[in-house]
N, C-alpha and C. Protein backbone atom coordinates (compact mmCIF):
# COMPACT_ATOMS: atom_id res chain seq x y z
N UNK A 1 -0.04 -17.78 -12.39
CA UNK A 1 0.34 -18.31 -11.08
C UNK A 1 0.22 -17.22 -10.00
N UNK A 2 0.70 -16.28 -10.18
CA UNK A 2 0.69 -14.85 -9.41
C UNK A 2 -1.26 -14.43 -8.79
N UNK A 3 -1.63 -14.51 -9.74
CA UNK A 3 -3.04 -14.69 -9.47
C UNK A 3 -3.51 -15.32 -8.89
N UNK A 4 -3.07 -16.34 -9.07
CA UNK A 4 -4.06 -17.43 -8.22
C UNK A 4 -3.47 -17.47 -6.76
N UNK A 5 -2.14 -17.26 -6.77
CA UNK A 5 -2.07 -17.10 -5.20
C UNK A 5 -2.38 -15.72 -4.70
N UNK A 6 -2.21 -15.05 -5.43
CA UNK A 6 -3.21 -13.36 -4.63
C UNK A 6 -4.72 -13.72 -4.24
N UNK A 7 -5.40 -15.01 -5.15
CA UNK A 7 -6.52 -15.12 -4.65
C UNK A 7 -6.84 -15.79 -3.48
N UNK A 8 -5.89 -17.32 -3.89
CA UNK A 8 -5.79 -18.67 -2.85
C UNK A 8 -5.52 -17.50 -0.89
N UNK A 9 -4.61 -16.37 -1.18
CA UNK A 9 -4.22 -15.51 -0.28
C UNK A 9 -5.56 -14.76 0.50
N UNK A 10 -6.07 -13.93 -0.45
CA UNK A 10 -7.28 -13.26 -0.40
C UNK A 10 -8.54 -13.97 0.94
N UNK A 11 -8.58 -15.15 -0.15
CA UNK A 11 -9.62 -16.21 0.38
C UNK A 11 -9.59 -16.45 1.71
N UNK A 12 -8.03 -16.65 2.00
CA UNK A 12 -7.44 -16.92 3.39
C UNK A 12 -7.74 -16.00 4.32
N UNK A 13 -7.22 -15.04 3.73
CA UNK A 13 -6.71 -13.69 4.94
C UNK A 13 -8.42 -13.08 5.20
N UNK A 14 -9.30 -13.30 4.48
CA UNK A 14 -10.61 -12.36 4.32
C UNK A 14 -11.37 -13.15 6.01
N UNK A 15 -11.51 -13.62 5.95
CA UNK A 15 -12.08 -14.39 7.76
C UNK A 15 -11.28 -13.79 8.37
N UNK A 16 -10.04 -13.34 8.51
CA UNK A 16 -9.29 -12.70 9.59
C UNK A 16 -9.60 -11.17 9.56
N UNK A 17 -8.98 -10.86 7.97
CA UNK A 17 -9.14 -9.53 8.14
C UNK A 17 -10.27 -8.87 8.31
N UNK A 18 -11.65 -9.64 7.99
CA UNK A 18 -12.90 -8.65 7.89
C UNK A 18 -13.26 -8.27 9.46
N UNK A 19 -12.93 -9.48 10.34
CA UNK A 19 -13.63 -8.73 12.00
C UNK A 19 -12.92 -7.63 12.36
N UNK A 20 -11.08 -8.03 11.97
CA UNK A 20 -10.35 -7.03 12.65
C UNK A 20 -10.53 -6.12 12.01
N UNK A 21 -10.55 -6.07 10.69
CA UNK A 21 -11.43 -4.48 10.10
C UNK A 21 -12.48 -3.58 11.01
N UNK A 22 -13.32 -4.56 11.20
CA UNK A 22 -14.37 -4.13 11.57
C UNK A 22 -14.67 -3.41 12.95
N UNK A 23 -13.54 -4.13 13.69
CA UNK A 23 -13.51 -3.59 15.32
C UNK A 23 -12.29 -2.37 14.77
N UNK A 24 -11.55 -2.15 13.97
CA UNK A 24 -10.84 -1.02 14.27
C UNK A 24 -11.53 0.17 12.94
N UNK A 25 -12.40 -0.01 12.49
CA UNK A 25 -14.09 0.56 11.88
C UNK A 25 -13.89 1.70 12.98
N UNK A 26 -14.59 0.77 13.79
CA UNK A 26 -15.30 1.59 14.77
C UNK A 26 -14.50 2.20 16.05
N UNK A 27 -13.74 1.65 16.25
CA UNK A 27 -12.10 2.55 16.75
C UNK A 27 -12.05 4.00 16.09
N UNK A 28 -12.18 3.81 14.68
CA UNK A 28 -11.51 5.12 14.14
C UNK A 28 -12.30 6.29 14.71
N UNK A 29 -14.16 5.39 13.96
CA UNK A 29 -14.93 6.37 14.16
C UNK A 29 -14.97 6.80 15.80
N UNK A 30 -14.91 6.15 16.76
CA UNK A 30 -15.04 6.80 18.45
C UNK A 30 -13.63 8.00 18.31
N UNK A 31 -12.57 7.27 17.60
CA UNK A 31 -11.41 8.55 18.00
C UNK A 31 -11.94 9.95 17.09
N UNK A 32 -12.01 9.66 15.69
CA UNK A 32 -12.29 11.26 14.97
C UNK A 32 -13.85 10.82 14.14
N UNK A 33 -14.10 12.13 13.78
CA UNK A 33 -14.91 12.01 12.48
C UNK A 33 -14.58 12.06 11.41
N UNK A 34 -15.82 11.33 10.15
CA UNK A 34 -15.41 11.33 9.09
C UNK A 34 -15.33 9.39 9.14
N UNK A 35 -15.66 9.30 7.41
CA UNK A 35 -15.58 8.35 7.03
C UNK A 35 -14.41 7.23 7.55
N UNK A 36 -14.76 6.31 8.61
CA UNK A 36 -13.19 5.60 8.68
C UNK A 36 -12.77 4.56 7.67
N UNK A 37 -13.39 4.95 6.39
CA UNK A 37 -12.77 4.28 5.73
C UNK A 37 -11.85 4.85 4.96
N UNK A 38 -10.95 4.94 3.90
CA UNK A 38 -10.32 5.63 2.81
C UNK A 38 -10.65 4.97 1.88
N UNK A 39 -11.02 5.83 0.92
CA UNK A 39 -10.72 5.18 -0.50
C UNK A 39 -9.99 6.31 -1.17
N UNK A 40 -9.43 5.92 -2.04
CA UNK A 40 -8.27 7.23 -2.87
C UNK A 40 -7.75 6.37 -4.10
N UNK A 41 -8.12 7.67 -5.20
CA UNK A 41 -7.70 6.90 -6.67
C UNK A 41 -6.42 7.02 -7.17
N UNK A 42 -6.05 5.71 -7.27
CA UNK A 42 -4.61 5.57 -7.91
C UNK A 42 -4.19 5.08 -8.79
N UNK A 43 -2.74 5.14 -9.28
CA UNK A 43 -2.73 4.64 -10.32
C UNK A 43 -2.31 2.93 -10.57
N UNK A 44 -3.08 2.19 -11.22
CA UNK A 44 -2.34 0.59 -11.33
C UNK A 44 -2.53 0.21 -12.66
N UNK A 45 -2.30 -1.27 -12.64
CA UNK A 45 -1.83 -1.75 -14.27
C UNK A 45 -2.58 -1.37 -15.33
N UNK A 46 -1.29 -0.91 -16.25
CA UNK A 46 -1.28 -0.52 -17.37
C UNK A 46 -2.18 0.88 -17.59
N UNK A 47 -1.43 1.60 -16.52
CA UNK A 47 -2.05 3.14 -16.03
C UNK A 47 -3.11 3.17 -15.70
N UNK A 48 -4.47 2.57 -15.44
CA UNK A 48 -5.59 2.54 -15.13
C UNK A 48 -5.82 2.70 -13.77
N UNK A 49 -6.55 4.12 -13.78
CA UNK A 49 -6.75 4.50 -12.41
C UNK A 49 -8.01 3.48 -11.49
N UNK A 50 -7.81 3.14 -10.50
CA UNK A 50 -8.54 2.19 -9.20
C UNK A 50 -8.79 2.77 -8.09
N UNK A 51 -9.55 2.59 -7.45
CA UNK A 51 -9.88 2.63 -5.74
C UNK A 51 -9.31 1.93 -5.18
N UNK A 52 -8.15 2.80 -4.08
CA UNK A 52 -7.54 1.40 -3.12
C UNK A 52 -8.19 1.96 -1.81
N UNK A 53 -8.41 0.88 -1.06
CA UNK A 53 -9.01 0.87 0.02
C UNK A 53 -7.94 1.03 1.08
N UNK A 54 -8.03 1.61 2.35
CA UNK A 54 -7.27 1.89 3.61
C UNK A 54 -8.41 2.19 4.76
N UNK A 55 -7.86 1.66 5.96
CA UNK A 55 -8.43 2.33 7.00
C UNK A 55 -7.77 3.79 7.55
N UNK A 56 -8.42 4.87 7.76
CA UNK A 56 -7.87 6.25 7.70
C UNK A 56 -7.30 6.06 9.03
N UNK A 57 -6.14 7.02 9.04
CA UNK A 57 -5.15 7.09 9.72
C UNK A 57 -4.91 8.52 10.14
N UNK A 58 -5.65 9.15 9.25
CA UNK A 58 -5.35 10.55 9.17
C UNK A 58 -6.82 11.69 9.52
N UNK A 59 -6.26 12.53 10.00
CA UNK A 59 -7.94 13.65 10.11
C UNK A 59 -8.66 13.70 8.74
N UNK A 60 -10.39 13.81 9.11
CA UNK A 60 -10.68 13.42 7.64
C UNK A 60 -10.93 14.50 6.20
N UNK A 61 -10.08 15.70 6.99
CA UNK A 61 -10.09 16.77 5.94
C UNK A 61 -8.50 17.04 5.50
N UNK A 62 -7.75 15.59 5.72
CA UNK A 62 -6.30 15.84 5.01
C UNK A 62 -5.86 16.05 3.77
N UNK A 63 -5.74 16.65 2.89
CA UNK A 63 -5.87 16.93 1.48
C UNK A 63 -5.18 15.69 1.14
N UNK A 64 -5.80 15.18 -0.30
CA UNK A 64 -5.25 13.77 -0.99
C UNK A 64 -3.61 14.13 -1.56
N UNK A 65 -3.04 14.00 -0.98
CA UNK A 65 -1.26 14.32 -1.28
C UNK A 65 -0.60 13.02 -0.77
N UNK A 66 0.71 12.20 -1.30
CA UNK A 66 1.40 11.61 -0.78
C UNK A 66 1.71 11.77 0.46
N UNK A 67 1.99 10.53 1.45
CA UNK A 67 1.66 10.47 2.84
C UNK A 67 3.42 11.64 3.15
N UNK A 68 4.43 10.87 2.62
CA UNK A 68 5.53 12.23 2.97
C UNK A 68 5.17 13.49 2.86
N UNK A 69 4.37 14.08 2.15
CA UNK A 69 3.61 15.39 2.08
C UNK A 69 3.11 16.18 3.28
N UNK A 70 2.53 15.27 4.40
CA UNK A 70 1.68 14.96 4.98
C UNK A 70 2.50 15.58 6.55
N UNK A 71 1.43 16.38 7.06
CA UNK A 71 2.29 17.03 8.41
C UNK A 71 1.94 15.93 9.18
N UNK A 72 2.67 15.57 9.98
CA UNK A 72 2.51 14.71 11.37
C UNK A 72 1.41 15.04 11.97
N UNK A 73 0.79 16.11 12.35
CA UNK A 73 0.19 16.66 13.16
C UNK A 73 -1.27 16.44 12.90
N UNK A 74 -1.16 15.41 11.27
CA UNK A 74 -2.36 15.20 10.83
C UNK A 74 -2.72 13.67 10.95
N UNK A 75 -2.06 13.07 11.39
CA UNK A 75 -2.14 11.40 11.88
C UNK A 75 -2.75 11.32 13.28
N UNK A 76 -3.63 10.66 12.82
CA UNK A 76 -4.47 10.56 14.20
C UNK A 76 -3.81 9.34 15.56
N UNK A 77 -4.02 9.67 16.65
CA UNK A 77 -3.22 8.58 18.02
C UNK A 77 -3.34 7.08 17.32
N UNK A 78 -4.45 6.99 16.80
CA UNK A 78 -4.89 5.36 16.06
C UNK A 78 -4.31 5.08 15.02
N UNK A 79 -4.65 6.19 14.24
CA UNK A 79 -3.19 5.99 12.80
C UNK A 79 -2.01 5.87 13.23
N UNK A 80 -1.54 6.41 14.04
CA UNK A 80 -0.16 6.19 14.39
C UNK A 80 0.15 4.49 14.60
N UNK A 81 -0.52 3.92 15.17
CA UNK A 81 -0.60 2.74 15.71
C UNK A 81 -0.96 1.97 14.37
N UNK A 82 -2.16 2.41 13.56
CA UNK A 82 -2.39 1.85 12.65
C UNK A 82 -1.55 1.31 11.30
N UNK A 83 -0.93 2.51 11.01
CA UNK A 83 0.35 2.48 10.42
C UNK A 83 1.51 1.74 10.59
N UNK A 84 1.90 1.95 11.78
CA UNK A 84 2.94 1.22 12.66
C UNK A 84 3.21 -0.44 12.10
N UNK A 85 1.94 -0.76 12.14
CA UNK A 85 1.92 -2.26 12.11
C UNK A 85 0.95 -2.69 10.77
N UNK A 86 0.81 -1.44 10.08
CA UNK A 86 0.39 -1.81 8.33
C UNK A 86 -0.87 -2.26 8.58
N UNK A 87 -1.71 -2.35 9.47
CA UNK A 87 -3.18 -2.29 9.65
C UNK A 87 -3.97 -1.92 8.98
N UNK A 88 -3.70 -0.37 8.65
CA UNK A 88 -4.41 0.30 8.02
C UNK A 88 -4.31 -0.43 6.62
N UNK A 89 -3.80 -1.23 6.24
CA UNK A 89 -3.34 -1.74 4.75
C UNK A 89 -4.75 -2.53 4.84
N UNK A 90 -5.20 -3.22 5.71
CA UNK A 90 -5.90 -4.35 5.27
C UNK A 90 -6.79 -4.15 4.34
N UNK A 91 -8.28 -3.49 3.98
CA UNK A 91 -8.67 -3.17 3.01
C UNK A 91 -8.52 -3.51 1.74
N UNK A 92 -7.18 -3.33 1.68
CA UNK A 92 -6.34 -3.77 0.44
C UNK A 92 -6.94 -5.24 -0.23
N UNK A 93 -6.82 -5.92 0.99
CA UNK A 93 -7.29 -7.50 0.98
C UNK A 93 -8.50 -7.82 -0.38
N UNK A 94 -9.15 -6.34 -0.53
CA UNK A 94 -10.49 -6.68 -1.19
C UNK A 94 -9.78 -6.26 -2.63
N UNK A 95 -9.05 -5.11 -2.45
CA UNK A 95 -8.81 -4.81 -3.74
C UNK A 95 -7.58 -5.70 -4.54
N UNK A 96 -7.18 -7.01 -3.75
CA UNK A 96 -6.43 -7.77 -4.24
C UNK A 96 -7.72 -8.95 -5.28
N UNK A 97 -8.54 -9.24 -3.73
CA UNK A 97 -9.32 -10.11 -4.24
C UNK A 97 -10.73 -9.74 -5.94
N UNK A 98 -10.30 -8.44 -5.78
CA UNK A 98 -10.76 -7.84 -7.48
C UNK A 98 -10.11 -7.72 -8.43
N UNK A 99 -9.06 -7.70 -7.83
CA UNK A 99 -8.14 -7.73 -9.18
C UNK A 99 -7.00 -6.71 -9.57
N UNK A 100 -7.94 -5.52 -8.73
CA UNK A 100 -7.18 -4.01 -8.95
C UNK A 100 -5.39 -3.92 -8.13
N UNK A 101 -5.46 -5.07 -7.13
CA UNK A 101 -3.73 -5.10 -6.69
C UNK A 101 -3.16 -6.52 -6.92
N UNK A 102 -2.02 -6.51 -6.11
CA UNK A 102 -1.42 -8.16 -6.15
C UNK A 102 -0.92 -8.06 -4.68
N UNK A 103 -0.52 -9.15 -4.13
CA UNK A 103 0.34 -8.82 -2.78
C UNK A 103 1.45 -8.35 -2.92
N UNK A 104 2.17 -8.63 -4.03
CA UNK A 104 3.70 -8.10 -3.92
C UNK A 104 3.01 -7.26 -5.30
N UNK A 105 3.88 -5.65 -5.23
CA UNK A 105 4.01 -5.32 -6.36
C UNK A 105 4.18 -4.29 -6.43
N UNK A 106 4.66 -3.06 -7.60
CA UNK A 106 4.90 -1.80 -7.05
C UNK A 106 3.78 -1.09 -6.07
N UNK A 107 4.17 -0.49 -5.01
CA UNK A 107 3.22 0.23 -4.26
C UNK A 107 2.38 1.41 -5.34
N UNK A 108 0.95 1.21 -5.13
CA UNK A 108 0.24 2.24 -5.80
C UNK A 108 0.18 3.84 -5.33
N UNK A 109 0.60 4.15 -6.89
CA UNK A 109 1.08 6.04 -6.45
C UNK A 109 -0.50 6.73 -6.97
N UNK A 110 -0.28 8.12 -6.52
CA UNK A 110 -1.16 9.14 -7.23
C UNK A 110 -1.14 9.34 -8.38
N UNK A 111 -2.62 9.67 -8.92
CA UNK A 111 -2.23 10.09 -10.45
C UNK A 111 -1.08 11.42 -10.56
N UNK A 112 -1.34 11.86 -9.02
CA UNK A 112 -0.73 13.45 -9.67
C UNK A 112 1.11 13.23 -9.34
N UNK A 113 1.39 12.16 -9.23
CA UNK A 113 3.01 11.99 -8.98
C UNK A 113 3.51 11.74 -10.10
N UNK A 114 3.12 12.54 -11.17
CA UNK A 114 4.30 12.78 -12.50
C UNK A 114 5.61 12.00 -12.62
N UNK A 115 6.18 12.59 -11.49
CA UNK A 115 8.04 12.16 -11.71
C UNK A 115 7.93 10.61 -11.33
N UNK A 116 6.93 10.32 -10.35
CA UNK A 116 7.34 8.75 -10.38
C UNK A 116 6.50 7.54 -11.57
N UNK A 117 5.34 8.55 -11.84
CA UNK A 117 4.51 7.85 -13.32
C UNK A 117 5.71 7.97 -14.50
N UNK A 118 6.15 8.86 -14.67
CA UNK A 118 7.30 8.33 -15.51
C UNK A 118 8.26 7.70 -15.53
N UNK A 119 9.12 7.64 -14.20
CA UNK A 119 10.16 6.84 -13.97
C UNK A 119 9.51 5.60 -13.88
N UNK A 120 8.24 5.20 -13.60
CA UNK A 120 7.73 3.34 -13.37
C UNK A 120 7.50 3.18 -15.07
N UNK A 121 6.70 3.91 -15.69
CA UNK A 121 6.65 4.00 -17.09
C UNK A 121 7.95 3.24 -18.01
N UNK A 122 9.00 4.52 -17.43
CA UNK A 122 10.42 4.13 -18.70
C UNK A 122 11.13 2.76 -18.70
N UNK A 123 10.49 2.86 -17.05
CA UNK A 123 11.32 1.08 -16.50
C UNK A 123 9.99 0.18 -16.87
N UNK A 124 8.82 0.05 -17.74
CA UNK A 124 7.94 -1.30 -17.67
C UNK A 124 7.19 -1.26 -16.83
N UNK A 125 7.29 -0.55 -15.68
CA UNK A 125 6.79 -0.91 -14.38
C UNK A 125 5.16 -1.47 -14.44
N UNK A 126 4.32 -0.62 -15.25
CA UNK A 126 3.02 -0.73 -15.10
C UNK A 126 2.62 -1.61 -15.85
N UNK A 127 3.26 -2.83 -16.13
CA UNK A 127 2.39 -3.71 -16.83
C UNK A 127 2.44 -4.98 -15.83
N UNK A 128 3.02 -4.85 -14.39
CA UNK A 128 2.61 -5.14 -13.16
C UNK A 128 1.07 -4.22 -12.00
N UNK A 129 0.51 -5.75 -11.42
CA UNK A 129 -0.65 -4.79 -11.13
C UNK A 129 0.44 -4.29 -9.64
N UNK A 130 -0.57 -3.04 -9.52
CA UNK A 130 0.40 -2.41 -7.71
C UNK A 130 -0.09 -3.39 -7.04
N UNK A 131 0.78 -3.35 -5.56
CA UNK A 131 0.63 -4.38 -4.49
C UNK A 131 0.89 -3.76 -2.89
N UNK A 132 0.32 -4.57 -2.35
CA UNK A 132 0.15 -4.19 -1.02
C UNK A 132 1.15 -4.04 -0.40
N UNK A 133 2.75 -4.99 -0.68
CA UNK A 133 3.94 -4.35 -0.33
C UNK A 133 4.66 -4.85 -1.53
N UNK A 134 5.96 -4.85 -1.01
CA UNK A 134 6.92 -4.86 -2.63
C UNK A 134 8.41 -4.34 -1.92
N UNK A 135 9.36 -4.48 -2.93
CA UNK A 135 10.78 -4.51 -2.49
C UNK A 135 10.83 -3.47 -1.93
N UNK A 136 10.63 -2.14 -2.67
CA UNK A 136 11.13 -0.93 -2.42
C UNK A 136 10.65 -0.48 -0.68
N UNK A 137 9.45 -1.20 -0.30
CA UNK A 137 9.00 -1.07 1.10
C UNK A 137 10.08 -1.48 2.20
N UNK A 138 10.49 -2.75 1.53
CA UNK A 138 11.43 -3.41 2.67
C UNK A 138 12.94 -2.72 2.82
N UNK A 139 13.14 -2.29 1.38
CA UNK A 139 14.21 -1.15 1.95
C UNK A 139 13.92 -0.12 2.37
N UNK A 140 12.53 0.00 2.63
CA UNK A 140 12.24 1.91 2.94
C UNK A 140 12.36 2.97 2.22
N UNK A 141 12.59 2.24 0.92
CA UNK A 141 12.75 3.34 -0.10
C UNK A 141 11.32 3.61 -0.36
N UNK A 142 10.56 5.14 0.07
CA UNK A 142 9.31 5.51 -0.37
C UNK A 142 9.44 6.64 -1.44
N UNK A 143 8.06 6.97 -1.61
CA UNK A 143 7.54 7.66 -3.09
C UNK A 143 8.11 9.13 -3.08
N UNK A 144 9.10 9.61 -1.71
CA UNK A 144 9.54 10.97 -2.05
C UNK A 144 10.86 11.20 -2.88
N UNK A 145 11.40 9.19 -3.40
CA UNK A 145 12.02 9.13 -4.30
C UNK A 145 11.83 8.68 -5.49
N UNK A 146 11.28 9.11 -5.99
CA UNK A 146 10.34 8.45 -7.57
C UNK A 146 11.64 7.97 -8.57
N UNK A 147 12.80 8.42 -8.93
CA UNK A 147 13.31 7.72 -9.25
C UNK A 147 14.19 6.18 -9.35
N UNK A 148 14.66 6.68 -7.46
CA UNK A 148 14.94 5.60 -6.82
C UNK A 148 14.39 4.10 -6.87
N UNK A 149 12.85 4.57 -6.38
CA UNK A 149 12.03 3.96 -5.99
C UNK A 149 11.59 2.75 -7.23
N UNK A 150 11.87 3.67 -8.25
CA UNK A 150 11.22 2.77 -9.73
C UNK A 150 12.92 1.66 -9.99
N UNK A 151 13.95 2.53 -9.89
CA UNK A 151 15.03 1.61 -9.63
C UNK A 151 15.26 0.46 -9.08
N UNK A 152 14.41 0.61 -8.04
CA UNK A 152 14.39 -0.73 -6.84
C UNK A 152 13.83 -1.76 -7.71
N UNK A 153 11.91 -1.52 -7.87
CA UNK A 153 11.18 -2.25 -8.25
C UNK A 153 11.48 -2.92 -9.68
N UNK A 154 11.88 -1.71 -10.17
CA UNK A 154 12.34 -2.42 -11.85
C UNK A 154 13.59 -3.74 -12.06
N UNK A 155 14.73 -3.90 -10.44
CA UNK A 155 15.27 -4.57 -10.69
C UNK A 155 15.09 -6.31 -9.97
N UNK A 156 13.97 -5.45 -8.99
CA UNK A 156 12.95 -6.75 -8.66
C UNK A 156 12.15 -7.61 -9.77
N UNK A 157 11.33 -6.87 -9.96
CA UNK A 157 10.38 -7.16 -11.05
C UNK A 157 11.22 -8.30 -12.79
N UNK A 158 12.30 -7.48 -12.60
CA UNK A 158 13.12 -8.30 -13.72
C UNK A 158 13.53 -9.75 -13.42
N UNK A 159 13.41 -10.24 -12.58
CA UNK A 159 13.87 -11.77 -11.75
C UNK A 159 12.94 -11.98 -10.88
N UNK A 160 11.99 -11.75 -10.65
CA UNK A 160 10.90 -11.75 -9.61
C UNK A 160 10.19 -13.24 -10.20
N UNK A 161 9.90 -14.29 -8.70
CA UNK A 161 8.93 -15.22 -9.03
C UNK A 161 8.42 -15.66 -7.88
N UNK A 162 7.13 -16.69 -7.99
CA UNK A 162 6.66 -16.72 -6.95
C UNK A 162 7.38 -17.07 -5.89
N UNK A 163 8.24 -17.64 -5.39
CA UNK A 163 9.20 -18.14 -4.81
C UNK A 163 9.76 -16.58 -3.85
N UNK A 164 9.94 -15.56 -4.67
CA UNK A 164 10.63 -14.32 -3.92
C UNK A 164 9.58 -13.49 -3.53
N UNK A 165 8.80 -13.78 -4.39
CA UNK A 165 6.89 -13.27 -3.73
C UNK A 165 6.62 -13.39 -2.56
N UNK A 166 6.95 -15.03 -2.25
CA UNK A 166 6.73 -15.14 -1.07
C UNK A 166 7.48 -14.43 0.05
N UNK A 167 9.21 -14.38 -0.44
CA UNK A 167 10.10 -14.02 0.68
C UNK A 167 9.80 -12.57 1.23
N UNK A 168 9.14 -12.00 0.14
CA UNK A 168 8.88 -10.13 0.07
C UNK A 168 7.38 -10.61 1.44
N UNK A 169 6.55 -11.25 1.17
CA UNK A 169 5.23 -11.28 2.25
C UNK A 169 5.48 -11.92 3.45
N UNK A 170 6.21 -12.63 3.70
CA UNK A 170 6.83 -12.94 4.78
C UNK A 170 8.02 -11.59 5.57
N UNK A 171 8.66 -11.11 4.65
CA UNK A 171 9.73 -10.53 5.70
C UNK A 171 8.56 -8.80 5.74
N UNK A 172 7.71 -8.78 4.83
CA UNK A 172 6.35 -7.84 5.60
C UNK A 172 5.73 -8.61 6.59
N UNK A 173 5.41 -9.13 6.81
CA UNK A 173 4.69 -10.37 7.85
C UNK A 173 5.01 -9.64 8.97
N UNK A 174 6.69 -9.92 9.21
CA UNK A 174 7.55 -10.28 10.17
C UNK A 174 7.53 -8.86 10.86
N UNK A 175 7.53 -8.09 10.31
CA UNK A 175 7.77 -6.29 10.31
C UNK A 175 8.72 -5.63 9.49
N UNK A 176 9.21 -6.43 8.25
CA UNK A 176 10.35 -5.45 7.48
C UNK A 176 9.48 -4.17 6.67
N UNK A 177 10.27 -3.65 6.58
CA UNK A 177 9.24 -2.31 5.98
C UNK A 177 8.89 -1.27 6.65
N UNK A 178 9.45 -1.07 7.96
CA UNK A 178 8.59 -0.93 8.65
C UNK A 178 8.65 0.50 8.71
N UNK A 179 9.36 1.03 7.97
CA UNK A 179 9.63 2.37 7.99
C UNK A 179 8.26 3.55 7.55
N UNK A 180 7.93 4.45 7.58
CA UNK A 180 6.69 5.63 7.07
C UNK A 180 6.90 6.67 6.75
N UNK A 181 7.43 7.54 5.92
CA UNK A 181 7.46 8.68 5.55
C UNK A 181 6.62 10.07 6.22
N UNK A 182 5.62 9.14 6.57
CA UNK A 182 4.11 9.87 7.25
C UNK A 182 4.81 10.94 8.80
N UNK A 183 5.81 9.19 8.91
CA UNK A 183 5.68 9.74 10.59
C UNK A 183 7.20 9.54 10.93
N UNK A 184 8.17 9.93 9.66
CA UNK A 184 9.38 10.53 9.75
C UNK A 184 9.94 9.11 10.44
N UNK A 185 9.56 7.89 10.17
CA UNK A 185 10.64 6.74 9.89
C UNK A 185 10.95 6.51 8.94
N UNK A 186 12.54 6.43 8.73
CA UNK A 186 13.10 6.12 7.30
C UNK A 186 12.91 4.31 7.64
């Protein structure tokens, strides 16, 4: 069931998202150089590393580190904006419609985030695919708490159905979540 509405979703959102992709494409590229696209390998179901797609937000020689990692000073005027309003997420759209995410689901980490590959590990976590948002977003709990963070999702994930799927993509819709580590909103 989960599938088929990540796809029935996909199908939907792909006419919207591909123009507005496309005009803020070429946004990125007039503000900086460098690829405006992102791709960056992470980890999703059942540990198998993927390409998730993003529109860059960031200068394009930012070293691949978690976005809390990440100096401010390296978010570009457009990322800022981009971010803001989860824009930069869209991309995602494709890697739902392959298979590699879901809409709701743990947010996809780095391979190199150890402490939170284990804490999603001990809790089950990865036999969910990652997703474009998910509980731990809407509380703002991000990846500079890897334990926390697997806490949240693991007690989602245990009662989770399509029904609360939905409530999690809607109150992202709306702007919950809206917090960034990037740019020092909790």
């Amino acid at each position: 069931m989960k599938r088929a509405i990540d796809l029935l979703t996909g199908v939907i959102a792909l006419p919207v998202a591909l123009p507005v992709c496309l005009i803020l494409l070429a946004m990125i590229c007039i503000e900086s150089r460098g690829n405006p696209l992102f791709a960056q390998w992470r980890v999703g179901r059942g540990k198998k590393p993927f390409r998730m797609l993003k529109l860059r937000t960031m200068t394009a020689d930012t070293a691949h580190v978690p976005s809390h990692e990440v100096e401010l000073a390296r978010i570009t005027r457009l990322g800022r904006v981009l971010r803001r309003f989860k824009l930069d997420e869209l991309p995602q759209f494709w890697n739902v419609l392959t298979g590699s995410m879901s809409l709701v689901g743990p947010r996809p980490c780095l391979p190199s985030q150890a402490d939170l590959i284990a804490a999603r590990e001990a809790r089950g976590l990865f036999e969910y695919p990652p997703g474009i948002t998910g509980p731990a977003q809407l509380l703002n709990v991000d990846m500079s708490e890897p334990v926390r963070l697997a806490e949240v999702e693991a007690q989602y994930f245990e009662r989770a159905t399509p029904w609360t799927d939905l409530g999690i993509i809607v109150r992202t819709v709306l702007g919950g979540g809206a917090g960034d580590a990037a740019l020092g909103r909790p």
